[in-house]
Protein backbone atom coordinates (compact mmCIF):
# COMPACT_ATOMS: atom_id res chain seq x y z
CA UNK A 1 58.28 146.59 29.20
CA UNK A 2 60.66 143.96 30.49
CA UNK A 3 60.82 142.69 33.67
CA UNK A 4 63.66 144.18 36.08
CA UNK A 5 64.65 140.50 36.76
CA UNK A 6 65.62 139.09 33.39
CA UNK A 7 69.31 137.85 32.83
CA UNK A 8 70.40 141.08 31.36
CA UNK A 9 69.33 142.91 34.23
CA UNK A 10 70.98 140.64 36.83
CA UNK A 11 74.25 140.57 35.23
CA UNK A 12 77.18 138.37 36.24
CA UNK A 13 75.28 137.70 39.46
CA UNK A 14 74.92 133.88 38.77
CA UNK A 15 78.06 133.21 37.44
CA UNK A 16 80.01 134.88 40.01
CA UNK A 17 77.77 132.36 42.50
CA UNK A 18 78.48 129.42 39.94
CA UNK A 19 82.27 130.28 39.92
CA UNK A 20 82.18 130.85 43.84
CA UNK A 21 80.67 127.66 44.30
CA UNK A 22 83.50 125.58 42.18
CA UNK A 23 85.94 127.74 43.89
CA UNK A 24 85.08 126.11 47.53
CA UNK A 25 84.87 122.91 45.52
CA UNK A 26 88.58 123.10 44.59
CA UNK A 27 88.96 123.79 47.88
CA UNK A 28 87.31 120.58 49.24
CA UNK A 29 89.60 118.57 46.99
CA UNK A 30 92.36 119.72 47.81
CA UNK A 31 91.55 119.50 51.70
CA UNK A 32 90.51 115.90 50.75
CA UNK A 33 94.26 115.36 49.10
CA UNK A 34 95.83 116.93 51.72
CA UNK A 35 94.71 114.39 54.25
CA UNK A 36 92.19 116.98 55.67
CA UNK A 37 88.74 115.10 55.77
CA UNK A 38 86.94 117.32 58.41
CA UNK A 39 87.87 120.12 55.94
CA UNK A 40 86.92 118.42 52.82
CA UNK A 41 83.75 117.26 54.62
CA UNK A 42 83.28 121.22 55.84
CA UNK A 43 83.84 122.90 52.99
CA UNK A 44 81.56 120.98 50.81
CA UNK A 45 78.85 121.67 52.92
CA UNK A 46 79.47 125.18 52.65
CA UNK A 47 79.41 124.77 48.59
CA UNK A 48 75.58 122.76 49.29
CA UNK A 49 74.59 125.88 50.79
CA UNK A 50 76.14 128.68 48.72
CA UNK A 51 73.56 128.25 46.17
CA UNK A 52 70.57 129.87 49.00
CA UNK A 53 73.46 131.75 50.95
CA UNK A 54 75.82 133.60 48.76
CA UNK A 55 79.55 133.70 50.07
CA UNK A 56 78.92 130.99 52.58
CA UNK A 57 81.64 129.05 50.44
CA UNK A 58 84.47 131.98 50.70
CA UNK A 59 83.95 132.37 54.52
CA UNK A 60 83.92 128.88 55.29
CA UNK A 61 87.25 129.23 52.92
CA UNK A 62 88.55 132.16 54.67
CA UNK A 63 87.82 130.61 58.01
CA UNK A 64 89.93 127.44 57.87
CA UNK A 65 92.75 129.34 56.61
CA UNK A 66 92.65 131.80 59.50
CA UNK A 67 92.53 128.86 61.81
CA UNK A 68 95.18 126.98 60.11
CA UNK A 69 97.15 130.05 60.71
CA UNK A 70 96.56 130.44 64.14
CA UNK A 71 97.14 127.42 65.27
């Protein structure tokens, strides 16, 4: 028998973290070119950590935007 945590059995599960991760990336690059440093600085934190805390990346994302928004 195969072990329950192979690749097949975990799916997309790493990719969707790989493509999450390069998501928040973007993000941090375009904060960067948009003359937004503590932003930049912020969200690529939040991409160091995604890898041991999944969606870190997307709230940090979701976050600024909200506050953006509200301000």
């Amino acid at each position: 028998m195969s072990a329950p945590h192979t690749a097949a059995a975990r799916g997309l599960g790493g990719s969707a973290r790989n493509l999450s991760t390069l998501a928040t990336l973007v993000d941090a690059a375009i904060a960067f070119a948009r003359g937004r440093p503590k932003s930049g600085a912020l969200l690529l934190g939040a991409a160091a950590l995604s890898s041991r805390v999944p969606g870190l990346g997307t709230l940090v994302s979701i976050a600024l935007r909200v506050f953006r928004r509200l301000r």
